[in-house]
Protein backbone atom coordinates (compact mmCIF):
# COMPACT_ATOMS: atom_id res chain seq x y z
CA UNK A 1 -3.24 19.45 -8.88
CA UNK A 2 -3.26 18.46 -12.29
CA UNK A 3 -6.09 17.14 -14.98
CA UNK A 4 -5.36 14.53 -17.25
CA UNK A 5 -8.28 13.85 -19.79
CA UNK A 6 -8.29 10.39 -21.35
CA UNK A 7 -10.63 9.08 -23.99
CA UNK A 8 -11.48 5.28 -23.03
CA UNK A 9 -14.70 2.83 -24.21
CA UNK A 10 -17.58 3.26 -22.60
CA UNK A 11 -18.38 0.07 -21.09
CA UNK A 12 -14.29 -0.56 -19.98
CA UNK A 13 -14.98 2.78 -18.05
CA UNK A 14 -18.07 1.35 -16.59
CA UNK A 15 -17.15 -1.73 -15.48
CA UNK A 16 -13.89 -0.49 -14.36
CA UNK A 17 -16.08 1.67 -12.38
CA UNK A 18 -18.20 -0.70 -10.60
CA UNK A 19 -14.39 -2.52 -9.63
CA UNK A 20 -13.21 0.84 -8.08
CA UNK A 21 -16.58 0.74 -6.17
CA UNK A 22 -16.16 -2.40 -4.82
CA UNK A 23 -12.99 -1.59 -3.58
CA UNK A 24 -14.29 1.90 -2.16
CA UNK A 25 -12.56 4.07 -4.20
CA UNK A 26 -13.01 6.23 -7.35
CA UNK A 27 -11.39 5.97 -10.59
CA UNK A 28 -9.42 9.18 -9.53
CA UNK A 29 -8.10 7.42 -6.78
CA UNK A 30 -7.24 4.46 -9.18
CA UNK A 31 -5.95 6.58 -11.20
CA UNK A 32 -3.26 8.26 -8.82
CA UNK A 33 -2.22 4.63 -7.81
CA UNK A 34 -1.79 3.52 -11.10
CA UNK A 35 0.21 7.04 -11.59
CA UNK A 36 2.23 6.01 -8.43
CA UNK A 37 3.41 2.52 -9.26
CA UNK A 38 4.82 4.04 -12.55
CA UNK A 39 6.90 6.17 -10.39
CA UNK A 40 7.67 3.72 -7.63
CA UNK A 41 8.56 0.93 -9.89
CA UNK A 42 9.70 3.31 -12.92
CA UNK A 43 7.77 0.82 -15.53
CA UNK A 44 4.47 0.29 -16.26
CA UNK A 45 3.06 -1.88 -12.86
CA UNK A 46 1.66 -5.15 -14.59
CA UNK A 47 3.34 -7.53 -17.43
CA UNK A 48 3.02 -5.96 -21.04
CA UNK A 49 4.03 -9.06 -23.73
CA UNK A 50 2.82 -9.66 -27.07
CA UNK A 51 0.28 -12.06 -28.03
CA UNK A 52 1.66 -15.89 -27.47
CA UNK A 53 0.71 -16.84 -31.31
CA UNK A 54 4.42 -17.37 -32.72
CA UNK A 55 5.06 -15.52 -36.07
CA UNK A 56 5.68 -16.87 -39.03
CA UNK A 57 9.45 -17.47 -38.46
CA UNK A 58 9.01 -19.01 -35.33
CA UNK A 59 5.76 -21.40 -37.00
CA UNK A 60 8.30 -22.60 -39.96
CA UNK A 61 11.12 -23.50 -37.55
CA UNK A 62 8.90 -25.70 -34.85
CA UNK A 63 7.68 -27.61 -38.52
CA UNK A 64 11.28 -28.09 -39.62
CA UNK A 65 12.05 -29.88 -36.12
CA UNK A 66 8.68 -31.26 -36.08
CA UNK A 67 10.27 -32.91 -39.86
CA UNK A 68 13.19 -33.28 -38.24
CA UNK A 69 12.36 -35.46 -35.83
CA UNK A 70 9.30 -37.33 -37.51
CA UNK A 71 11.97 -38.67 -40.28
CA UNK A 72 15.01 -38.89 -37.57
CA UNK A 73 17.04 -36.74 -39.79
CA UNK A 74 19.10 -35.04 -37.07
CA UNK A 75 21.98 -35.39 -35.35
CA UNK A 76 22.66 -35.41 -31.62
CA UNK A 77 25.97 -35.24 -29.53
CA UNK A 78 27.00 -36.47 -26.37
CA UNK A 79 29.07 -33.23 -25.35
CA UNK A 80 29.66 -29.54 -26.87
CA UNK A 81 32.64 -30.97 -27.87
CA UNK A 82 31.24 -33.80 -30.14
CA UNK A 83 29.47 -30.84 -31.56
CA UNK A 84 32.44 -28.53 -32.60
CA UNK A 85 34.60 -31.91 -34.29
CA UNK A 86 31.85 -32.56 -36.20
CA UNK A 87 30.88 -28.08 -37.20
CA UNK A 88 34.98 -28.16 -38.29
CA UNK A 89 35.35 -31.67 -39.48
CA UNK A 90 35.51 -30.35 -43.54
């Protein structure tokens, strides 16, 4: 057996706690499943993804086709190749 020692809030640990109760087992036993998964699945066992606030690149290209399309400014095609005569037309 091995010890891992992990510093963690407090109140997470606590509450976490009282989950791990609930389900009748301890947070070593949590623990090990957690450590499990990782192996099983080779990647950590629940969705990791940024925040959903764009940055700033995406914010200033929704406003240019928010422009875009207030003032009808754009262009649309019928086909992909409507598209490419008019990219090569100069």
């Amino acid at each position: 057996m091995a010890n891992v020692n992990v510093r963690i809030d407090a109140d997470i640990k606590r509450n976490a706690e009282k989950v791990f109760a609930s389900l009748g087992i301890s947070a070593s036993t949590a623990i090990n499943m957690f450590y499990k998964q990782v192996i099983r699945t080779n990647s950590i066992p629940f969705e990791l993804k940024a925040a959903d606030i764009p940055n700033k690149e995406t914010i200033k290209a929704l406003k240019e086709a928010e422009k875009i399309e207030k003032n009808n400014t754009g262009k649309s095609f019928h086909s992909a190749d409507e598209l490419m005569r008019d990219l090569l037309k100069d």
